[in-house]
Protein backbone atom coordinates (compact mmCIF):
# COMPACT_ATOMS: atom_id res chain seq x y z
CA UNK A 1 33.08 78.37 48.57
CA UNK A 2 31.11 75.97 51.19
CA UNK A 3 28.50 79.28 51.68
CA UNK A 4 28.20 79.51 47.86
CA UNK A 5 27.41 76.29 46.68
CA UNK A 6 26.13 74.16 50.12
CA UNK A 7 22.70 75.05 51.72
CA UNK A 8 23.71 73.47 54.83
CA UNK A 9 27.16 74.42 56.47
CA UNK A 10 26.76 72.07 59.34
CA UNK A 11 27.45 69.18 57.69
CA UNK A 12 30.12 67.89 55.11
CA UNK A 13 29.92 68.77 51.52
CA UNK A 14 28.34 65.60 48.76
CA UNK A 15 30.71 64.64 45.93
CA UNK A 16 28.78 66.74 43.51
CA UNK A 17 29.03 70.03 46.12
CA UNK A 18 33.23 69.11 46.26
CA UNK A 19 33.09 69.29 42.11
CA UNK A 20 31.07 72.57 42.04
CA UNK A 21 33.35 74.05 44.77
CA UNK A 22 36.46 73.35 43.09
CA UNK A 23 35.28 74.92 39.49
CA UNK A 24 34.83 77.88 41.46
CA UNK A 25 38.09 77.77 42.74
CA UNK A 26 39.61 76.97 39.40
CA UNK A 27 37.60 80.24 38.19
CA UNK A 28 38.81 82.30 40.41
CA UNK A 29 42.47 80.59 40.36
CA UNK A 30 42.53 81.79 36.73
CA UNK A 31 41.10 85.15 37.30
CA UNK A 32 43.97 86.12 39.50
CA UNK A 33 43.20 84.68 42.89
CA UNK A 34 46.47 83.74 45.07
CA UNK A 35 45.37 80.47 46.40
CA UNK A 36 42.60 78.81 48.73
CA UNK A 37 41.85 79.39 52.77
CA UNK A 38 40.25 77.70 54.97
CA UNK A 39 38.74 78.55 58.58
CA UNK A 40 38.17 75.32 60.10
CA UNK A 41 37.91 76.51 63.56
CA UNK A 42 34.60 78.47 62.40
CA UNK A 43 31.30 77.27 62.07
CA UNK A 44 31.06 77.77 58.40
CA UNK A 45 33.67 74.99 57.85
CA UNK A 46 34.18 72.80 60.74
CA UNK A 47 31.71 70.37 59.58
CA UNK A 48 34.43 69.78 56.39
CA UNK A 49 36.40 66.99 57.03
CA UNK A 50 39.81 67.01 55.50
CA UNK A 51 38.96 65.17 52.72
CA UNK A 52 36.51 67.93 51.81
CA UNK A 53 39.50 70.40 52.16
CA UNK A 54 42.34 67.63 50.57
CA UNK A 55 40.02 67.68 47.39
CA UNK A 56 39.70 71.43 46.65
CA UNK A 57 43.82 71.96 47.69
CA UNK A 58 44.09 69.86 44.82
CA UNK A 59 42.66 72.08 42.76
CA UNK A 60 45.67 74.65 43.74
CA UNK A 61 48.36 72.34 42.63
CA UNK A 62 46.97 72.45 38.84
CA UNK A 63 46.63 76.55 39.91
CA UNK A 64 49.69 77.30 40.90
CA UNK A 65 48.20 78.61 44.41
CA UNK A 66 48.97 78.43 47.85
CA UNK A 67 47.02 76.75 50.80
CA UNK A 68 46.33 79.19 53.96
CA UNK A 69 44.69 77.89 56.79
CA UNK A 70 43.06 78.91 60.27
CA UNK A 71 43.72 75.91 61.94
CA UNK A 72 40.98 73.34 63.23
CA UNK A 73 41.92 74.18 66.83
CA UNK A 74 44.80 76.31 68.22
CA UNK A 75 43.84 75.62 71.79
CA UNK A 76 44.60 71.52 73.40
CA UNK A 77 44.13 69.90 69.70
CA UNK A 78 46.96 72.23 68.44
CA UNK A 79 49.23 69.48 67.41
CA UNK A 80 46.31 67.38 65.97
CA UNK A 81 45.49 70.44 64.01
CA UNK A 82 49.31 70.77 62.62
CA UNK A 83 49.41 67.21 61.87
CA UNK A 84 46.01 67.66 59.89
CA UNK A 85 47.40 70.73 58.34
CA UNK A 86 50.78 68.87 56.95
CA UNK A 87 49.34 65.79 55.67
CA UNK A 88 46.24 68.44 53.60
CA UNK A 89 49.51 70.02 51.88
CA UNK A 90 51.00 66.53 51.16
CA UNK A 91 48.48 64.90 49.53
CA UNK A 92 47.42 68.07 47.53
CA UNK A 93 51.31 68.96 46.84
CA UNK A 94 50.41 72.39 47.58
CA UNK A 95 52.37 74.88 49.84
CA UNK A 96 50.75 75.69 53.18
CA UNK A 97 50.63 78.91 55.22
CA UNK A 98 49.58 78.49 59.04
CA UNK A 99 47.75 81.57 59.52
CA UNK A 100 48.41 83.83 62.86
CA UNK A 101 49.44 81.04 64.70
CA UNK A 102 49.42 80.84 68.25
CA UNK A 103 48.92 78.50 71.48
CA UNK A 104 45.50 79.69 72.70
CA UNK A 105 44.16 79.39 76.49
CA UNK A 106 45.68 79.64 79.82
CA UNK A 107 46.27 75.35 79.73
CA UNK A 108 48.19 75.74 76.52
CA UNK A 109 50.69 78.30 77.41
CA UNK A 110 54.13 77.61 76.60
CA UNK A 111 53.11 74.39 73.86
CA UNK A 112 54.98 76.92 71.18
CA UNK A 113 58.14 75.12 71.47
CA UNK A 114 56.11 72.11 71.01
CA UNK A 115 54.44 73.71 67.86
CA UNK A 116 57.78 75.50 66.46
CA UNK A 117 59.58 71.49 66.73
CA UNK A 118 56.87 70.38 64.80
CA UNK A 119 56.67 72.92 61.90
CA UNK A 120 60.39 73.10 61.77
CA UNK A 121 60.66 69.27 61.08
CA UNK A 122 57.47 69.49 58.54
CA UNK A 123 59.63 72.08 56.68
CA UNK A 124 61.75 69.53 56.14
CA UNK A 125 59.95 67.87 53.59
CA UNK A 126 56.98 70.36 52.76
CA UNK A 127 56.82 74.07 52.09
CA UNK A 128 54.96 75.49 55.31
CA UNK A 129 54.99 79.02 56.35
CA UNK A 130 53.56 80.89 59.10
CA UNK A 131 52.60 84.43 60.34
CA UNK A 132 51.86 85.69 63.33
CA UNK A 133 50.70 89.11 65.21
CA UNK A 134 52.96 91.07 67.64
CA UNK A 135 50.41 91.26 70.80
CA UNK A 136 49.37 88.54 73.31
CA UNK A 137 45.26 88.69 72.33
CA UNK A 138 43.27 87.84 69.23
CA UNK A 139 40.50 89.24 67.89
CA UNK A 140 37.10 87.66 66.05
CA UNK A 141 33.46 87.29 66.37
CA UNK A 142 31.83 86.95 69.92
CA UNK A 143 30.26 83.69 69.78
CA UNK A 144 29.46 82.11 73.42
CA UNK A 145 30.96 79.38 72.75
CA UNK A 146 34.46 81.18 72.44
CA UNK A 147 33.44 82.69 75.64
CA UNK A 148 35.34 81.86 78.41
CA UNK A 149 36.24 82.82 82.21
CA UNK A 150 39.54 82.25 82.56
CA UNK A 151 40.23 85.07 80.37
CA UNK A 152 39.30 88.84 79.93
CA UNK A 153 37.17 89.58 76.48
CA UNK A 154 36.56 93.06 75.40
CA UNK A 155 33.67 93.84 72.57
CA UNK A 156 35.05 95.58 69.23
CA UNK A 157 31.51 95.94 68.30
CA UNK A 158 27.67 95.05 68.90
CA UNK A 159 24.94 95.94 66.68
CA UNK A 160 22.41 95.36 69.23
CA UNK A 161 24.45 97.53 71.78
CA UNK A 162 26.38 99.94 70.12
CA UNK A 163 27.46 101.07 73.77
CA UNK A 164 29.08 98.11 74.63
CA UNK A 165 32.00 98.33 72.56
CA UNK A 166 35.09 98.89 74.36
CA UNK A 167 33.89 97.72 77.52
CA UNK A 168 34.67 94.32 78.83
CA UNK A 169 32.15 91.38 78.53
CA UNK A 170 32.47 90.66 82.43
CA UNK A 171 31.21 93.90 82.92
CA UNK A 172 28.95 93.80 81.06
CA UNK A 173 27.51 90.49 82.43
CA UNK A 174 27.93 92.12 85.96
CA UNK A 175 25.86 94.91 85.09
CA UNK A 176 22.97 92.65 83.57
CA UNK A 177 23.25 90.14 86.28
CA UNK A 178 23.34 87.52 83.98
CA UNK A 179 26.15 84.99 82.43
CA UNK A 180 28.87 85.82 80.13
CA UNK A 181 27.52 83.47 77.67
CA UNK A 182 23.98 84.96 78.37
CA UNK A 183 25.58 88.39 77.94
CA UNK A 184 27.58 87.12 74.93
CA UNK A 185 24.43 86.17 73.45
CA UNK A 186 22.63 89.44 74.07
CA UNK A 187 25.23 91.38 72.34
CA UNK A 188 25.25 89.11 69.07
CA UNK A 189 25.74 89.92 66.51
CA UNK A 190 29.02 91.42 67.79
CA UNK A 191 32.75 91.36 67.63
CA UNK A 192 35.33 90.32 70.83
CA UNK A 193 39.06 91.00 72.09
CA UNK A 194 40.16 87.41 73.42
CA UNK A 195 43.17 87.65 76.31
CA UNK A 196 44.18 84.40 75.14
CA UNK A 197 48.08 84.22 74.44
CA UNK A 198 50.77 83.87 76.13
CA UNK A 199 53.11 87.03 75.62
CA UNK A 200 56.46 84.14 75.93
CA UNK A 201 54.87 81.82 73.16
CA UNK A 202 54.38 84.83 71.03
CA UNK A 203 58.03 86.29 71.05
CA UNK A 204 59.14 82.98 70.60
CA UNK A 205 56.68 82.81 67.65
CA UNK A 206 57.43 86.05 65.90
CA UNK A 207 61.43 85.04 66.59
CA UNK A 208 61.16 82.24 64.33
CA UNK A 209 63.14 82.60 61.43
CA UNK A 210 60.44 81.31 59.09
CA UNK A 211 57.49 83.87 60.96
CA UNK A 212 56.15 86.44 58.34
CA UNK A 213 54.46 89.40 60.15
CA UNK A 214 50.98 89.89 59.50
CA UNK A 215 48.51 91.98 61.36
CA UNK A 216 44.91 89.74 61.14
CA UNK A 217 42.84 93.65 61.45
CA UNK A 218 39.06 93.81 61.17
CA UNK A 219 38.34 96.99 59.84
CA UNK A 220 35.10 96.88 60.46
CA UNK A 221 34.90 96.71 64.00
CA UNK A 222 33.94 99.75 65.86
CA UNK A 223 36.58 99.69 68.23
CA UNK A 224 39.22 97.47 66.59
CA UNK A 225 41.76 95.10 68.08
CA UNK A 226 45.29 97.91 68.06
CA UNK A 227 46.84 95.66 65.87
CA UNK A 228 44.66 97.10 63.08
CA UNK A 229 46.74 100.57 63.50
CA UNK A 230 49.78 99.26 65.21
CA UNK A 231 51.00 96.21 63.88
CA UNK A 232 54.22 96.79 61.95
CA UNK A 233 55.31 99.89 63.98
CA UNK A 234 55.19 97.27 66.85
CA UNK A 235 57.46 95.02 65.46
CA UNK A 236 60.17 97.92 64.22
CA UNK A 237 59.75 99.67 67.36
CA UNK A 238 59.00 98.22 70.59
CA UNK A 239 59.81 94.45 69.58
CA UNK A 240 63.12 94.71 67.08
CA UNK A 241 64.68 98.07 68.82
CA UNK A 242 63.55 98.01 72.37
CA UNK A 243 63.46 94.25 73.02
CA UNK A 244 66.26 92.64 70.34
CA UNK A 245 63.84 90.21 69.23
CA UNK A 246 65.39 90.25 66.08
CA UNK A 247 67.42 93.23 64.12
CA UNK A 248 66.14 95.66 62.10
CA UNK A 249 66.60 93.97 58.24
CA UNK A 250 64.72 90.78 59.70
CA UNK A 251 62.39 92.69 60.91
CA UNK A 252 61.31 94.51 57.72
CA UNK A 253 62.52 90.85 55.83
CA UNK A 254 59.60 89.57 57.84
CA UNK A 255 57.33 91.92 56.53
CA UNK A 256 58.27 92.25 53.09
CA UNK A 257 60.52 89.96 50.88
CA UNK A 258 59.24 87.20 53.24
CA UNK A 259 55.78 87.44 52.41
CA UNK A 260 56.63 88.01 48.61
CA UNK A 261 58.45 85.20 48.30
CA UNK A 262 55.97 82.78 50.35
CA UNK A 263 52.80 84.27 48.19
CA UNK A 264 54.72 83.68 44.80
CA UNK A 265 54.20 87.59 44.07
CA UNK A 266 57.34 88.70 42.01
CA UNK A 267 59.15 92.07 42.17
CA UNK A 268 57.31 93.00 45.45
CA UNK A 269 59.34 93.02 49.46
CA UNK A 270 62.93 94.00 47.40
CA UNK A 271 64.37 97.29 46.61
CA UNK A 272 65.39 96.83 43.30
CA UNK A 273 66.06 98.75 40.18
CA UNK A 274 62.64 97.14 37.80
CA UNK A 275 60.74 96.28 41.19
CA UNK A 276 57.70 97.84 42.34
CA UNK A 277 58.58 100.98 43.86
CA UNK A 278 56.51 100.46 47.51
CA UNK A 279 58.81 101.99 49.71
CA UNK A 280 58.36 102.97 54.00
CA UNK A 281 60.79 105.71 54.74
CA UNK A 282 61.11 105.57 58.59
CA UNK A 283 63.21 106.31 61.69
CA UNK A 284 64.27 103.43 63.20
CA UNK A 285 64.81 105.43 66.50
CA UNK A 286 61.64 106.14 67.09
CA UNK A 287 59.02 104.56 65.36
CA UNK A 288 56.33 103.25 68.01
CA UNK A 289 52.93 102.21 67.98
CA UNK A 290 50.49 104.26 69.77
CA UNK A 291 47.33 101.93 69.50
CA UNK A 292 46.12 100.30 72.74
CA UNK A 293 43.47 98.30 73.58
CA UNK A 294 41.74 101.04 75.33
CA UNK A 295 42.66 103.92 72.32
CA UNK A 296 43.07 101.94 69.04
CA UNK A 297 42.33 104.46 66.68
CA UNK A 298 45.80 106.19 66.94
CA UNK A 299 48.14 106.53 64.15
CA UNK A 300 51.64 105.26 64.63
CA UNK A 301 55.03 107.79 65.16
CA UNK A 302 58.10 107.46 63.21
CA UNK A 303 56.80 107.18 59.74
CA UNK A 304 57.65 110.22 57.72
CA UNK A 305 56.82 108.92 53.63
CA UNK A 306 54.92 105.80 52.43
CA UNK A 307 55.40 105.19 48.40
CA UNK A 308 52.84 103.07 46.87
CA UNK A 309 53.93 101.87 43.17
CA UNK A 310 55.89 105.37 43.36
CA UNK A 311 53.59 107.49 44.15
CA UNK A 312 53.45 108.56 47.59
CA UNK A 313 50.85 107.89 49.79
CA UNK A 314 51.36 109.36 52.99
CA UNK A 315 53.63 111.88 53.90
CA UNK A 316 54.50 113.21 57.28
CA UNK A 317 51.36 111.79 58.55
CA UNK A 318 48.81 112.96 56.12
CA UNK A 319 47.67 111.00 53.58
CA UNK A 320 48.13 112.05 49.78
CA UNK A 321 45.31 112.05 47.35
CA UNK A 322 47.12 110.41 44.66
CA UNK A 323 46.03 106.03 44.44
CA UNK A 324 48.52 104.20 42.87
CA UNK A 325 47.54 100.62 44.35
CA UNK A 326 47.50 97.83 41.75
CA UNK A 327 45.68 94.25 41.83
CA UNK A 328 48.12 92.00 42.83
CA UNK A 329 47.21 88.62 41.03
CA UNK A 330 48.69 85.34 40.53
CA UNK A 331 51.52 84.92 38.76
């Protein structure tokens, strides 16, 4: 919406920008859109101040949508950012989703009993959800100023060295005998693997009750983040049968009926005679993930039939021809 209408995204948006905005989101509200996101920690948006953002969630309440958010800051300003992100949803009267949330850098490891505490008590009065991704790294853009040396970063992609992805930026920087902003900078426009999580704070994250599952892939990147192949057989595999994070129907709750029922999208996540027929037939024995960071292009075990609408989709590994995938709009 801001890159749409604004022709400066450094700065915040004029009344008249705020109006054109939200007709846009009222357009595409009644065309079938979901709700309204926001990435505040990204240079497209962090000039908005919450107003800005309070204004156009408003515009959700009259849409029936729901409020998703990349948080202002997920790093030291994570409860500042939580506190922002409750009081957007209660003057819009809107239901919030805290997207992949996490406690990021070295200094904020073990803050997600802090952050749990808080949402917990916020759900007391609000509806706020949250999802999260089973591994202990995030993925996005490699901007130097994400860049870091307290923690490894590995490129997913580079257009101006296609070579580089894969490898690690420090590396990298070695090899030029420069900086790892310098060499950040040299490889823009480009995509990163940040080390950034603490692998505690994120089983304690995905434990939550109120955690949906989600897997946050880029499928453009070159060589992806694993969690673009391996998210879900993670969860069912090594984190719900190997680890007892949580049993098996929370795990697939988490995935399905959770998600469903957050989103407002009716007869989907249930097995149910009238439902949607999208159905994962799986051993629970031995369904694992095979993506790594180093290999992420691998498809996942355990998975014998995937139903889409009915129709199958996949079926003992291979894909089927037939597309039976729907638009799933707003109720």
């Amino acid at each position: 919406l801001r890159a749409g209408i604004m022709d400066n995204l450094q700065r915040t948006a004029t009344g008249a920008e705020i109006a054109a905005m939200g007709e846009r989101l009222a357009a595409s509200l009644a065309a079938g859109a979901i709700g309204f996101s926001t990435g505040l920690y990204y240079k497209t948006a962090k000039a908005a101040e919450m107003a800005e953002v309070v204004a156009l969630a408003k515009v959700l309440a009259k849409g029936g949508g729901i409020y998703t958010t990349h948080m202002r800051d997920e790093a030291d300003h994570i409860i500042a950012s939580l506190q922002e992100t409750k009081a957007t949803a209660e003057q819009a009267d809107v239901p919030v989703v805290v997207s992949h949330h996490k406690c990021a850098q070295p200094a904020n490891w073990g803050r997600s009993e802090e952050t749990l505490a808080f949402i917990e008590e916020a759900r007391g009065t609000i509806k706020m959800g949250l999802d999260a991704y089973p591994y202990a790294a995030g993925s996005t853009v490699l901007d130097p100023d994400f860049v870091r040396d307290d923690i490894r970063i590995m490129v997913t992609k580079s257009e101006a060295y296609p070579e580089a992805k894969g490898r690690d930026l420090s590396d990298i920087a070695k090899e030029w005998d420069c900086s790892l902003k310098d060499a950040a900078s040299k490889l823009a426009p480009a995509g990163a693997i940040y080390f950034q999580i603490d692998e505690d704070d994120m089983q304690r994250i995905l434990a939550y009750p109120p955690t949906m599952i989600g897997s946050d892939g880029l499928p453009h990147d070159e060589h992806p983040h694993p969690r673009l192949w391996g998210t879900f057989p993670r969860v069912l595999g090594h984190y719900c049968r190997d680890l007892g994070l949580f049993d098996l129907p929370t795990a697939v709750h988490k995935m399905t009926g959770l998600p469903a029922a957050t989103f407002g999208i009716p007869d989907r996540g249930v097995i149910r005679e009238g439902a949607f027929a999208d159905l994962v037939v799986f051993n629970p024995d031995t369904v694992k993930d095979l993506a790594t960071y180093e290999n992420p292009l691998q498809q996942s075990t355990g998975i014998d039939y995937v139903l889409v609408n009915g129709t199958l989709s996949l079926m003992l590994g291979n894909l089927c021809p037939d597309r039976a995938g729907q638009v799933v709009r707003n109720a």
